[in-house]
N, C-alpha and C. Protein backbone atom coordinates (compact mmCIF):
# COMPACT_ATOMS: atom_id res chain seq x y z
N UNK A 1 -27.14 8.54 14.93
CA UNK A 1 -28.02 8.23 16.04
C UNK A 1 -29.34 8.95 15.80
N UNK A 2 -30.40 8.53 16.13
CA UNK A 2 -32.00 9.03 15.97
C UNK A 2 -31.94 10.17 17.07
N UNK A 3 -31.95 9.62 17.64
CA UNK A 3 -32.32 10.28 19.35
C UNK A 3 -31.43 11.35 19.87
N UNK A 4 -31.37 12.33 20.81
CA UNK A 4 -30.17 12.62 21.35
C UNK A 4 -31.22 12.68 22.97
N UNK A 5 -30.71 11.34 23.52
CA UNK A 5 -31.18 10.85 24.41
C UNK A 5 -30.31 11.34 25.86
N UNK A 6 -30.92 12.62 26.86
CA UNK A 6 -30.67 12.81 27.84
C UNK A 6 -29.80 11.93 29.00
N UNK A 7 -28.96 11.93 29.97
CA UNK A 7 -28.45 10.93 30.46
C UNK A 7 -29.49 10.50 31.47
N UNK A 8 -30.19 11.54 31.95
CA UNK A 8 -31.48 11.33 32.89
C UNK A 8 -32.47 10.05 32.11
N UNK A 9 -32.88 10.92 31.03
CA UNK A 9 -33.90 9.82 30.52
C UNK A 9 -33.20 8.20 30.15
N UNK A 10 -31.97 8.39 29.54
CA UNK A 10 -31.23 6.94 29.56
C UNK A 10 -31.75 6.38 31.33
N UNK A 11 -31.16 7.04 32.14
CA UNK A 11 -31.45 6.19 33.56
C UNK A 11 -32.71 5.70 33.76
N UNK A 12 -33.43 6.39 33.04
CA UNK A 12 -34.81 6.11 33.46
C UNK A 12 -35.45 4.78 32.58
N UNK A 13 -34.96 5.44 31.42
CA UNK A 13 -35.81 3.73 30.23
C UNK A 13 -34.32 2.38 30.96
N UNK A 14 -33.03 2.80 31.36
CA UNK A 14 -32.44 1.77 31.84
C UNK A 14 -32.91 1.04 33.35
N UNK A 15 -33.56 1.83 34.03
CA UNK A 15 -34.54 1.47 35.12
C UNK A 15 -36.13 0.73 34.75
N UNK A 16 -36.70 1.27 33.48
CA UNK A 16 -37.40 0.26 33.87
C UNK A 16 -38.34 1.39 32.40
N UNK A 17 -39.81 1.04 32.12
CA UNK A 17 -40.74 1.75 31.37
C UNK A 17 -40.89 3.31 31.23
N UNK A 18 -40.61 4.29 30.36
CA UNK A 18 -40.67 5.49 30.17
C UNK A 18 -41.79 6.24 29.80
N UNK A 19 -42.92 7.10 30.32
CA UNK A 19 -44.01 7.56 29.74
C UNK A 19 -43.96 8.28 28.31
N UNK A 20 -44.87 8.14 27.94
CA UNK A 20 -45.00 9.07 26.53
C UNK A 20 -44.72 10.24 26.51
N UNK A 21 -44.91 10.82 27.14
CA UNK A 21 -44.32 12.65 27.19
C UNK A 21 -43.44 12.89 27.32
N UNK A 22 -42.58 11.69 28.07
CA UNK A 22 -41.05 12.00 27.98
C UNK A 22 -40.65 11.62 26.89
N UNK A 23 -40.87 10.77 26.02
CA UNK A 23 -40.51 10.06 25.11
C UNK A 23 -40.90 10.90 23.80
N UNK A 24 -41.69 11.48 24.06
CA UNK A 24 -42.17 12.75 23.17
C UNK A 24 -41.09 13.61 22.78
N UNK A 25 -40.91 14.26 24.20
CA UNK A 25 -40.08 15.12 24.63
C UNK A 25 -38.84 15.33 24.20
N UNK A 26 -38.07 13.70 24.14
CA UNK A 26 -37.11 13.40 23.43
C UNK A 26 -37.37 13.33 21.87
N UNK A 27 -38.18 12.99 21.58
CA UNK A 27 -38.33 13.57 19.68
C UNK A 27 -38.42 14.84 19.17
N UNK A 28 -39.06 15.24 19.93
CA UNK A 28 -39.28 16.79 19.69
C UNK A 28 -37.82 17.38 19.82
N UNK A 29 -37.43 17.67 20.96
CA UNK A 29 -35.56 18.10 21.10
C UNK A 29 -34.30 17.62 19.83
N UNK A 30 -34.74 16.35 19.60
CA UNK A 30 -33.80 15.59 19.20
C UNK A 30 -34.21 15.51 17.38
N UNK A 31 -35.33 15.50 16.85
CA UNK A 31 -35.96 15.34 15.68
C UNK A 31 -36.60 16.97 15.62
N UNK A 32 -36.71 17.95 15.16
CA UNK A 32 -37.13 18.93 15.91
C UNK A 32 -38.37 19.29 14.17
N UNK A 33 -37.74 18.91 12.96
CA UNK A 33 -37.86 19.18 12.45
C UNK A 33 -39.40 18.34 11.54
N UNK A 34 -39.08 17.25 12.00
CA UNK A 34 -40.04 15.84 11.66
C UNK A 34 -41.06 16.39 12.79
N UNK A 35 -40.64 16.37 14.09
CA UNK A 35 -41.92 16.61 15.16
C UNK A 35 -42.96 17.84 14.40
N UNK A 36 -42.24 18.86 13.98
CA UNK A 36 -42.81 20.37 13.70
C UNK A 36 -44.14 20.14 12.61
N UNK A 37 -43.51 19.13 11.40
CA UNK A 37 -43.94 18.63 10.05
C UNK A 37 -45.19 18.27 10.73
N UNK A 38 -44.99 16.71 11.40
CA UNK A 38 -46.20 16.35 12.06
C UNK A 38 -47.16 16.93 12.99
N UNK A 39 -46.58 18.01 13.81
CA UNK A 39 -47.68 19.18 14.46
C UNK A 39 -48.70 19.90 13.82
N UNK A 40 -47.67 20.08 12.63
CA UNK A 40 -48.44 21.13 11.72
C UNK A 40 -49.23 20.47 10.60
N UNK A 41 -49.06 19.15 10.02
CA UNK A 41 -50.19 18.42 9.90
C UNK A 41 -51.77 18.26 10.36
N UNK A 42 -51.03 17.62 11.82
CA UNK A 42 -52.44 17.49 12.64
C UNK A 42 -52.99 18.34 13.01
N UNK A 43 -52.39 19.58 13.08
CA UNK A 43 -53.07 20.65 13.04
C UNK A 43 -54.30 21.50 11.88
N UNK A 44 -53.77 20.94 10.88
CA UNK A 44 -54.08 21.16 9.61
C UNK A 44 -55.19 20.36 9.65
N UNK A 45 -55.16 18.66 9.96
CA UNK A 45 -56.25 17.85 9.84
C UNK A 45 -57.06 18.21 11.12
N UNK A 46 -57.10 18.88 12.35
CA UNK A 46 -58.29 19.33 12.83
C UNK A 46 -58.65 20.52 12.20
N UNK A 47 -57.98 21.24 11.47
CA UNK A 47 -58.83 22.54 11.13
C UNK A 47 -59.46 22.09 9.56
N UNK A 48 -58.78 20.81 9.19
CA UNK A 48 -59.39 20.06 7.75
C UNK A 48 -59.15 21.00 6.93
N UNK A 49 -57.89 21.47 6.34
CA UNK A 49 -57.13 22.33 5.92
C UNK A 49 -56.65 21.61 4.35
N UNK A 50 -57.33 21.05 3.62
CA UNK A 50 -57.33 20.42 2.46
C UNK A 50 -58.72 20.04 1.84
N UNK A 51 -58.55 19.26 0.23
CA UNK A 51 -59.29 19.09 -0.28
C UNK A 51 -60.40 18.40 0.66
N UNK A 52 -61.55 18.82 0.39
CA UNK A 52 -62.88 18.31 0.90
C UNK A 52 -63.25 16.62 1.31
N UNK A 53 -62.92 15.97 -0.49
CA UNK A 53 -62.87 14.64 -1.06
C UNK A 53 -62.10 14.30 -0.34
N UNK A 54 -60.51 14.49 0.34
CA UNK A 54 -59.81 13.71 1.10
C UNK A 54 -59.73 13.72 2.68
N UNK A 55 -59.44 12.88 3.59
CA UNK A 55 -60.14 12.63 4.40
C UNK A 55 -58.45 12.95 5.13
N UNK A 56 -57.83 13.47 4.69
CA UNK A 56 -56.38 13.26 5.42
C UNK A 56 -55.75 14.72 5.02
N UNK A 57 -54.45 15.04 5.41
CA UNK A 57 -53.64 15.93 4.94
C UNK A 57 -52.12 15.24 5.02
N UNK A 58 -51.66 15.75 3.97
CA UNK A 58 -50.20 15.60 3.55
C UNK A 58 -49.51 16.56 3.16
N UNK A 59 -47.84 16.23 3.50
CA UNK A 59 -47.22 17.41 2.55
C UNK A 59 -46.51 16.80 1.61
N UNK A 60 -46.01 17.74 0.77
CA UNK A 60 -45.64 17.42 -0.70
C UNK A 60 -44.11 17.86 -0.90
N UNK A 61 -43.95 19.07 0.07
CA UNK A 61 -42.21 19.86 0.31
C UNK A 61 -41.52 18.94 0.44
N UNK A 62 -40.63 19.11 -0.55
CA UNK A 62 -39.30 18.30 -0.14
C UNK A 62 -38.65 19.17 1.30
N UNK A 63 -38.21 18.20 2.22
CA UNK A 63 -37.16 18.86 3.29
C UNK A 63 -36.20 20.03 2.86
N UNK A 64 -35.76 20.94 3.80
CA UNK A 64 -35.32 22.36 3.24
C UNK A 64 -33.27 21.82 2.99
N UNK A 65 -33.41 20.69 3.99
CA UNK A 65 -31.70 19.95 4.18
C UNK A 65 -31.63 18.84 4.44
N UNK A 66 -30.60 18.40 4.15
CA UNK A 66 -30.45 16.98 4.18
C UNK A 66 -30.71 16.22 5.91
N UNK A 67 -30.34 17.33 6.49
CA UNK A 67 -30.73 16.77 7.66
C UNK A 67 -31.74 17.04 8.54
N UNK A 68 -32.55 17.99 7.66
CA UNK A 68 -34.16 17.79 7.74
C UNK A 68 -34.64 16.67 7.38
N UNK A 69 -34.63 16.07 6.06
CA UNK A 69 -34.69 14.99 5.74
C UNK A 69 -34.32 13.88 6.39
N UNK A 70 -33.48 13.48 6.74
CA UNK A 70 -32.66 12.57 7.98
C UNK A 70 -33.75 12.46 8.99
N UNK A 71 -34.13 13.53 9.79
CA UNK A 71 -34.87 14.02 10.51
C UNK A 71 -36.69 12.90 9.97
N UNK A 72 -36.46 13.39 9.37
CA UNK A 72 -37.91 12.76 8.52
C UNK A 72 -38.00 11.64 8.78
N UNK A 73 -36.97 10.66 8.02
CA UNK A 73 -36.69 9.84 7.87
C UNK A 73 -36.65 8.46 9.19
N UNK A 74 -36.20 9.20 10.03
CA UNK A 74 -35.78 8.41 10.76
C UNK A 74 -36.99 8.28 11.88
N UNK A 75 -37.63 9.21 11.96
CA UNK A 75 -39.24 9.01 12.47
C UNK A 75 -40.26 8.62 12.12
N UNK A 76 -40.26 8.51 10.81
CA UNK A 76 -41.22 7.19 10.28
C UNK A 76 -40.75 6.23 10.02
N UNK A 77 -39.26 6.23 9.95
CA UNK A 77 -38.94 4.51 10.04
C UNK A 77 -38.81 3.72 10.93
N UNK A 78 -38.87 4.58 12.11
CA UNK A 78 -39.07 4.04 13.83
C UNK A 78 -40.45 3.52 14.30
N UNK A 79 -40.11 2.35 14.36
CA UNK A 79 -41.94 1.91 14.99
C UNK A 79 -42.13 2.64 16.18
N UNK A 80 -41.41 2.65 16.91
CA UNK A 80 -41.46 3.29 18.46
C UNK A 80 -42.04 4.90 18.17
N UNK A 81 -41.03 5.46 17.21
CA UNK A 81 -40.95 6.94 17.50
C UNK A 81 -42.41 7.70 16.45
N UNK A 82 -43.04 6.69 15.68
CA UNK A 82 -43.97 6.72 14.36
C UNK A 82 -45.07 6.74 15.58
N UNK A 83 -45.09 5.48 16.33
CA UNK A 83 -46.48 5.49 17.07
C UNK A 83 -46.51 6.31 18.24
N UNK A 84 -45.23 6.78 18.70
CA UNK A 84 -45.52 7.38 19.83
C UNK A 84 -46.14 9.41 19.68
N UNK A 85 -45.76 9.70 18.15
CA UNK A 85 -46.10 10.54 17.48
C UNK A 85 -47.80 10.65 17.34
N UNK A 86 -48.22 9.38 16.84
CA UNK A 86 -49.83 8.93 16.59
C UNK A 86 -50.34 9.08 17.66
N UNK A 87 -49.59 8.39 18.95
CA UNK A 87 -50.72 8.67 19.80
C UNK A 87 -50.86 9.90 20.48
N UNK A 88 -49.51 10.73 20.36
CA UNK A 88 -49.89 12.45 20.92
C UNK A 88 -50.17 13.19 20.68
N UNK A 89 -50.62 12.99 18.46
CA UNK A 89 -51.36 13.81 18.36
C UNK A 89 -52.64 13.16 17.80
N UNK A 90 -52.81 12.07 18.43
CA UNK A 90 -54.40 11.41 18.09
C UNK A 90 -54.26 11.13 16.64
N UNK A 91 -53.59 10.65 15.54
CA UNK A 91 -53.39 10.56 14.22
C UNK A 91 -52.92 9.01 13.94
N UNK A 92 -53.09 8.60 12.71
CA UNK A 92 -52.20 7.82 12.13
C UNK A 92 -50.97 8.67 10.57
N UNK A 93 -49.94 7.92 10.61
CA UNK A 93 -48.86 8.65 9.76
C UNK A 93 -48.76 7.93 9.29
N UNK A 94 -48.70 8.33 7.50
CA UNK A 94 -48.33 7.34 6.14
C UNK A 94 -47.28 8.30 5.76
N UNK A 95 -46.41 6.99 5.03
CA UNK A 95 -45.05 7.86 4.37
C UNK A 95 -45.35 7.22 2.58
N UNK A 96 -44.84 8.33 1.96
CA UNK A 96 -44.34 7.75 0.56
C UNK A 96 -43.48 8.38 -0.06
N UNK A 97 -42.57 8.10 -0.86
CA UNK A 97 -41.03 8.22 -1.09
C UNK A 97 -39.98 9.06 0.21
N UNK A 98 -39.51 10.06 -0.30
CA UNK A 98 -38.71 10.45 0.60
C UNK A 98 -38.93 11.88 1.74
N UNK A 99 -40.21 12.19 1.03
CA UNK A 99 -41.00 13.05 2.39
C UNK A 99 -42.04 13.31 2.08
N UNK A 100 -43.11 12.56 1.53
CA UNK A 100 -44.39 12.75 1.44
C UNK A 100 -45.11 12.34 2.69
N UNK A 101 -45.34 12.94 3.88
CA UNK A 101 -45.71 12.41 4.80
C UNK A 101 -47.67 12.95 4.44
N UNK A 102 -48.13 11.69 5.50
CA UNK A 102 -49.79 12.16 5.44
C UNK A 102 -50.22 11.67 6.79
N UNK A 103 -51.18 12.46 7.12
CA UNK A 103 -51.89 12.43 8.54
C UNK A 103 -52.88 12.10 8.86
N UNK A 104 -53.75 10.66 8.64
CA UNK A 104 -55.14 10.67 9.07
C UNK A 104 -55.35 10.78 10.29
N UNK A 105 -56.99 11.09 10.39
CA UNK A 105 -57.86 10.70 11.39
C UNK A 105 -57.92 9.79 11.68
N UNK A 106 -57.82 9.45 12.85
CA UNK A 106 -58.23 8.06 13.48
C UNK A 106 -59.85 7.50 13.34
N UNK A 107 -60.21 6.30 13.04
CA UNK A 107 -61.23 5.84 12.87
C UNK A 107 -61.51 4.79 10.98
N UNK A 108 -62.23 4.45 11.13
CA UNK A 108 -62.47 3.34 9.85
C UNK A 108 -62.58 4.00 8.81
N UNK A 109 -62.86 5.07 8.77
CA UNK A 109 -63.61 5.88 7.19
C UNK A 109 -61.95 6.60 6.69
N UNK A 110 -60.69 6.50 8.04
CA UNK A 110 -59.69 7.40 7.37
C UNK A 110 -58.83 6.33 7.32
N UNK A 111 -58.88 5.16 8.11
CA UNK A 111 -58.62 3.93 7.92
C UNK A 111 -58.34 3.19 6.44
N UNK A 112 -59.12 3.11 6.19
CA UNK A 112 -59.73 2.69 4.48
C UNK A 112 -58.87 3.54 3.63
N UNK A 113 -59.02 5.36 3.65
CA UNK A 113 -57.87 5.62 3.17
C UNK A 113 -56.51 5.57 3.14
N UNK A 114 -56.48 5.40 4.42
CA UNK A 114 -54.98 5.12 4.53
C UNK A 114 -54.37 3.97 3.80
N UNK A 115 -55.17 2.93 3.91
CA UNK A 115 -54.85 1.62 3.13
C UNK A 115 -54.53 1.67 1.61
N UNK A 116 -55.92 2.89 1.04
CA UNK A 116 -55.40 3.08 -0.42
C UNK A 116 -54.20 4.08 -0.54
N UNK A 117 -53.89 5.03 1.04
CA UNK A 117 -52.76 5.37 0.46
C UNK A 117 -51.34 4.79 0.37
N UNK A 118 -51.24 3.68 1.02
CA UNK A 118 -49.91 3.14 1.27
C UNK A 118 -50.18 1.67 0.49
N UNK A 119 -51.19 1.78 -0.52
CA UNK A 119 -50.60 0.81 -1.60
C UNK A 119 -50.16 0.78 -2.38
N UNK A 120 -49.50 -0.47 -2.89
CA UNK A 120 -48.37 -0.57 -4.12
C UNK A 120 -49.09 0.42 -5.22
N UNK A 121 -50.33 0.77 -5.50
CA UNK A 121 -50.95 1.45 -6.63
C UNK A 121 -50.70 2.83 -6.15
N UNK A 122 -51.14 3.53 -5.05
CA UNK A 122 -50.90 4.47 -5.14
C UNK A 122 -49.05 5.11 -4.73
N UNK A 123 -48.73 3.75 -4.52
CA UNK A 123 -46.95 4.06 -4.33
C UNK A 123 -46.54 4.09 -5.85
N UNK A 124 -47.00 3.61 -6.53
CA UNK A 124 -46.42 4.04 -8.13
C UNK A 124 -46.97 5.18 -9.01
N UNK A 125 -48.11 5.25 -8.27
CA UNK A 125 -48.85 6.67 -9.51
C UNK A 125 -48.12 7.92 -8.62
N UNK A 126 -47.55 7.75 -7.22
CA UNK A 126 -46.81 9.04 -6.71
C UNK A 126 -45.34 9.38 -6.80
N UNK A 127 -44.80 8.10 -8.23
CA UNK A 127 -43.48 8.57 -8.07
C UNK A 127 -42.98 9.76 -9.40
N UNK A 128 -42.17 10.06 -9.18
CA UNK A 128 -41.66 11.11 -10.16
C UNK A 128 -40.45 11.08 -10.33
N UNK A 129 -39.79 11.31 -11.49
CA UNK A 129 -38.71 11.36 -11.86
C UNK A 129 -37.52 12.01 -11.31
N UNK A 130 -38.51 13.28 -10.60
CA UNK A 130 -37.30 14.40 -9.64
C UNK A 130 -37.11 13.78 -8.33
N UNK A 131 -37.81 12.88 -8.29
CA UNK A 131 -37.68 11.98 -6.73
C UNK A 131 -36.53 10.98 -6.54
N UNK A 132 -35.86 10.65 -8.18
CA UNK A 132 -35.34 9.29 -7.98
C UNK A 132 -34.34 9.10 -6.94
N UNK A 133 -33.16 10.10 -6.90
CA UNK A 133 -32.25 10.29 -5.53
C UNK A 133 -32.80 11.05 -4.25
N UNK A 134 -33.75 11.33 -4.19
CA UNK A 134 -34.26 11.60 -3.05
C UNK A 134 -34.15 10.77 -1.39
């Protein structure tokens, strides 16, 4: 299971639309480890805590456990739980292989990168051999 979804908050998305902060709320508790990754990203990309030339920040760490990884995983493969991430911390999130996550800025100029980063070109010049079971 992704989530470990409160019985309260079940009543509530089973009643009807759930706000973002709760829905947050529940990633953060439940994903604790993926939420942290992405905090400390966007954190990184307002303090612009990387190369100059790039317009984004990423990490490169493999997960410390498998169910860190899991963790990872299952929040960028969630449309729901990917965008609801973007919009609380004002970001867009690119994934490549099995935890290369990256964090742009919102707007056209990080836009554009993002595009070159989640293409088939740059999905092959980032793979590596120590990645293959990853």
């Amino acid at each position: 299971m992704s989530l470990t979804v409160t019985p309260d908050l079940l009543a509530r998305a089973e009643a009807g639309d759930i706000d973002d902060a709760s829905f947050v709320t529940c990633i953060r508790t439940s994903l604790p480890y993926a939420y942290t990754l992405v905090q400390g990203l966007a954190a990184d990309l307002t303090a612009k805590r990387g190369p100059a030339d790039q317009p984004f920040v990423d990490n490169r760490i493999e997960p410390p456990t498998e169910q860190a990884r899991g963790e990872l995983l299952r929040a960028v493969a969630s449309d729901a739980i990917r965008a609801a991430l973007e919009r609380h911390f004002d970001v867009r999130i690119a994934f490549q292989n099995c935890h290369r996550v990256a964090i742009f800025p919102t707007g056209q100029i990080a836009e554009d990168a993002r595009v070159r980063f989640t293409s088939p070109r740059a999905q092959l010049l980032n793979q590596n051999p120590e990645l293959v079971n990853c």
